[in-house]
C-alpha atoms as a PDB file:
ATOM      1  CA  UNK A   1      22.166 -16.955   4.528  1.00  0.00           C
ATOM      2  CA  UNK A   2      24.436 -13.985   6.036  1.00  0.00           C
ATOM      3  CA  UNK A   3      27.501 -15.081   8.255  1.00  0.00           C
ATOM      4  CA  UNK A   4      25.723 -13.299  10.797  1.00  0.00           C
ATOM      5  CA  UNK A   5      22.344 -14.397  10.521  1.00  0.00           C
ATOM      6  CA  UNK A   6      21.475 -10.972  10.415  1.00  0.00           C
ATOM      7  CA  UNK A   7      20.009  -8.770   6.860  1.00  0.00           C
ATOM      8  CA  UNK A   8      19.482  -4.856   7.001  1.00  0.00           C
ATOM      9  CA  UNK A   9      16.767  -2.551   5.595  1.00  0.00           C
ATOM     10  CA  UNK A  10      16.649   0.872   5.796  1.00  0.00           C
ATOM     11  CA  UNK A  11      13.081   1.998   5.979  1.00  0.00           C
ATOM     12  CA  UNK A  12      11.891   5.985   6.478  1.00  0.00           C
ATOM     13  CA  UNK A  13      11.479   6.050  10.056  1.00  0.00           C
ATOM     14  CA  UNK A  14       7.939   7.825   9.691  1.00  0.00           C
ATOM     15  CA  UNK A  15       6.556   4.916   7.598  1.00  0.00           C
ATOM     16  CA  UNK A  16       8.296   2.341   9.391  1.00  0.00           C
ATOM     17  CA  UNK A  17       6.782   3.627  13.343  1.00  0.00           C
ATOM     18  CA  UNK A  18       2.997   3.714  11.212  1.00  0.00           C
ATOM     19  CA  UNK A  19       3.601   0.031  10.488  1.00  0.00           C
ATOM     20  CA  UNK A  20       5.585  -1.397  13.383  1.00  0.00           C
ATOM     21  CA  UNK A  21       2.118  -1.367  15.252  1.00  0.00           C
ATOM     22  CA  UNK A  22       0.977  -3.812  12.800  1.00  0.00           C
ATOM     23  CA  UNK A  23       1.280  -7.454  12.077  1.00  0.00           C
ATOM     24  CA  UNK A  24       3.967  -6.902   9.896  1.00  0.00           C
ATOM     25  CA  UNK A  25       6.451  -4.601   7.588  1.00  0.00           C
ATOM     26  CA  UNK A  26       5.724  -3.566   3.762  1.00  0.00           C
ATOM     27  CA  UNK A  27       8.295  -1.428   1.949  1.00  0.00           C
ATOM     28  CA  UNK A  28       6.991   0.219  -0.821  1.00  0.00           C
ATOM     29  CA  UNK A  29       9.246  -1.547  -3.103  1.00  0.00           C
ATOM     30  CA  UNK A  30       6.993  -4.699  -1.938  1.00  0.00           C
ATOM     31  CA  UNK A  31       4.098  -3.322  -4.406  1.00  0.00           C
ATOM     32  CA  UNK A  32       6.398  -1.638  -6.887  1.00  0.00           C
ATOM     33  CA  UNK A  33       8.850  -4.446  -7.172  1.00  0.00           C
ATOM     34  CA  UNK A  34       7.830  -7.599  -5.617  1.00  0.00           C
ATOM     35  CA  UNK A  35      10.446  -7.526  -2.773  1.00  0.00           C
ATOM     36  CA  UNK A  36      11.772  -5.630  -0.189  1.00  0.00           C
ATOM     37  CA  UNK A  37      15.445  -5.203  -0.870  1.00  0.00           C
ATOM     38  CA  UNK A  38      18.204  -5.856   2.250  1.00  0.00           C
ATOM     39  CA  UNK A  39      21.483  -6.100   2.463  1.00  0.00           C
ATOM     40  CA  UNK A  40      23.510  -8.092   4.857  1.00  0.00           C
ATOM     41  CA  UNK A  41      26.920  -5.743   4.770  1.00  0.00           C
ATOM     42  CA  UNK A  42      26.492  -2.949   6.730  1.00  0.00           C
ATOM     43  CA  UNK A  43      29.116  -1.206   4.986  1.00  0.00           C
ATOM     44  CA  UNK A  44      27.193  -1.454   1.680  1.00  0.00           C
ATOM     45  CA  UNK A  45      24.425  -0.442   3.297  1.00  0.00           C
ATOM     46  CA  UNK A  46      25.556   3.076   4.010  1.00  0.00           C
ATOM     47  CA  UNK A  47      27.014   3.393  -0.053  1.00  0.00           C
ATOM     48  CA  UNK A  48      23.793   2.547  -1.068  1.00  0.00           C
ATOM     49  CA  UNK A  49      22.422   4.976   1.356  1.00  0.00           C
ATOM     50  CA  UNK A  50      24.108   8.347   0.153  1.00  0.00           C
ATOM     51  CA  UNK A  51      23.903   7.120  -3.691  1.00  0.00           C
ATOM     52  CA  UNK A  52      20.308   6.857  -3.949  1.00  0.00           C
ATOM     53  CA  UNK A  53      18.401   8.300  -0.575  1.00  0.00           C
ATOM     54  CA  UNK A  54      20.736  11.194   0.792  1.00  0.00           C
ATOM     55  CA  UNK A  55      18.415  13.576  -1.859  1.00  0.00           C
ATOM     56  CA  UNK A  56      15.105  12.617   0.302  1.00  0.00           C
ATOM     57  CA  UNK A  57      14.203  14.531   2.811  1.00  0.00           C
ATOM     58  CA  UNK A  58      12.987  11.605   5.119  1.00  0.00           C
ATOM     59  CA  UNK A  59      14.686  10.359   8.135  1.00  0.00           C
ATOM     60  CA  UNK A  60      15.363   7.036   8.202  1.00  0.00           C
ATOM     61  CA  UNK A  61      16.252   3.861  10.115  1.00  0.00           C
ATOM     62  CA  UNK A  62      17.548   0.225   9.682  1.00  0.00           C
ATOM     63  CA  UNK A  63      16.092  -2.559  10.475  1.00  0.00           C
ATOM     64  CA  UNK A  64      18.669  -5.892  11.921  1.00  0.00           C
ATOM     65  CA  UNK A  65      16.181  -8.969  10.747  1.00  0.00           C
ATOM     66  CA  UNK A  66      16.960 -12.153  11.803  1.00  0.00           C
ATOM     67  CA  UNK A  67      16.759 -13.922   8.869  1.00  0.00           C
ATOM     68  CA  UNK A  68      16.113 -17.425   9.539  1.00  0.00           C
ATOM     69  CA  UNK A  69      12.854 -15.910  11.352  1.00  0.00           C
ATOM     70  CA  UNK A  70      11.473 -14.204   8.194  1.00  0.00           C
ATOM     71  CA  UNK A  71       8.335 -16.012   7.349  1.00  0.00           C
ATOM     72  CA  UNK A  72       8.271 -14.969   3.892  1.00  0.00           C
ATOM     73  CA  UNK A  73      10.668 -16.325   0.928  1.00  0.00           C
ATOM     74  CA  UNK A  74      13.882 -14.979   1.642  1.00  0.00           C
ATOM     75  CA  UNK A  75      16.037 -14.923  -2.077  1.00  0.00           C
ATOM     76  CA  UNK A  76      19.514 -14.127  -2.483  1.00  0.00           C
ATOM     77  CA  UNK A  77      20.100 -12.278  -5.589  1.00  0.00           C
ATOM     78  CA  UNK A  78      22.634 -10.907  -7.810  1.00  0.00           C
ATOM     79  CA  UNK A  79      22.647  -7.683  -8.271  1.00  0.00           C
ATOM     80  CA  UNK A  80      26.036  -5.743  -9.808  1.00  0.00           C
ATOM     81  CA  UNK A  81      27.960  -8.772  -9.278  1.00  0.00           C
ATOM     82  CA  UNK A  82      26.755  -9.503  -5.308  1.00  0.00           C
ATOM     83  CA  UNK A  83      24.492 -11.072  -3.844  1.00  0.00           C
ATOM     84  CA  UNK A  84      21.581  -9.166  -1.812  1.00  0.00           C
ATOM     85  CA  UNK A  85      18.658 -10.584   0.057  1.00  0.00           C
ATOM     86  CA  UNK A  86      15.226  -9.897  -1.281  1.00  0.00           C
ATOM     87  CA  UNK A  87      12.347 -10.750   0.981  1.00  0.00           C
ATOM     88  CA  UNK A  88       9.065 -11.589  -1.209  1.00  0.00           C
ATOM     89  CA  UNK A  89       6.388 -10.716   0.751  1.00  0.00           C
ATOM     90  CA  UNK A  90       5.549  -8.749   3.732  1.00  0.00           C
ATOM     91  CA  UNK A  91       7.988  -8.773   6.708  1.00  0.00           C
ATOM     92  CA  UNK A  92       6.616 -10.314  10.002  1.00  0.00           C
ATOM     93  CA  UNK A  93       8.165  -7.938  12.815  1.00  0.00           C
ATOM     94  CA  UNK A  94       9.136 -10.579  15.133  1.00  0.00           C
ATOM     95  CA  UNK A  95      12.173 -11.018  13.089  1.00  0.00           C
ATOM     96  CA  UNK A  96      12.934  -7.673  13.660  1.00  0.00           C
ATOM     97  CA  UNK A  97      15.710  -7.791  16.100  1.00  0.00           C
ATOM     98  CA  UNK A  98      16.984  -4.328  16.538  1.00  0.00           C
ATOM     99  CA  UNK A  99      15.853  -0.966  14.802  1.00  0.00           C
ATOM    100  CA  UNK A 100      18.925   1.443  14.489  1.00  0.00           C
ATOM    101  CA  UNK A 101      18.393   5.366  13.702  1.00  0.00           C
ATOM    102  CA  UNK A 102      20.705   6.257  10.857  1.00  0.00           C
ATOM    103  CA  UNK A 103      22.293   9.436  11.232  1.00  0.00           C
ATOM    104  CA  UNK A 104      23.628  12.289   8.568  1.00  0.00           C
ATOM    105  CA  UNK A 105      25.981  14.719   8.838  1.00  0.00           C
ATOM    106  CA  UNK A 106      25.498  18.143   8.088  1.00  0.00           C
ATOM    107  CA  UNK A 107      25.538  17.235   4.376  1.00  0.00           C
ATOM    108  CA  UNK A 108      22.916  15.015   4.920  1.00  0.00           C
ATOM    109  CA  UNK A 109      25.315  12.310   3.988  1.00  0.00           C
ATOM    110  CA  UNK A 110      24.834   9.171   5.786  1.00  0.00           C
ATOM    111  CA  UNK A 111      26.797   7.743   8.524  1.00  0.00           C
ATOM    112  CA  UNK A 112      27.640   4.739  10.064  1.00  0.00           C
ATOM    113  CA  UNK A 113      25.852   4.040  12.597  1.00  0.00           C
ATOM    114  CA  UNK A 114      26.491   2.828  16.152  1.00  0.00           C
ATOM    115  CA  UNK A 115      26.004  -1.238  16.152  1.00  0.00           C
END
């Protein structure tokens, strides 16, 4: 578990207002990989951001999930020598605690956002 309690996911913010008005959250890794992937360092979280996303045209936002309210299997995983959260299944929304817009500069580089 995070010191915090608290994992991250960024999610495109179209696809995540479609599901938010369901039961609960599927990324598309979910089908593609098994898991959604989080993070709980919100500094990673933005490197991870602008090395693989800043390219897509989306807006997105981050989800702050409680994570001793997720519902489905929560696994901590290494990945690149650190550990990441992986949720295994679909994410019930109550545990989502806060959702966070992510902002870019004019680079569309992503910044950190305000907590």
């Amino acid at each position: 578990m995070s010191e915090t309690g608290i994992i991250y996911h960024m999610a495109p913010e179209g696809i995540w207002r479609e599901q938010a008005q369901n039961e609960s959250y599927c990324a598309d890794t979910l089908a593609t990989e098994g898991f959604i992937h989080c993070t709980a360092d919100r500094t990673l979280l933005v490197q991870v951001a602008n090395n693989f996303y800043r390219d897509r045209p989306d807006e997105y936002v981050i989800l702050c999930i409680c994570e001793e309210d997720i519902t489905a299997d929560v696994k901590w995983e290494p990945v690149d020598g650190r550990l990441f959260p992986h949720i295994y299944g679909p994410l019930n929304l109550d545990a989502v605690q806060r959702v966070i817009s992510f902002p870019r500069d004019d680079e569309r580089r992503f910044a950190p956002p305000t907590w």
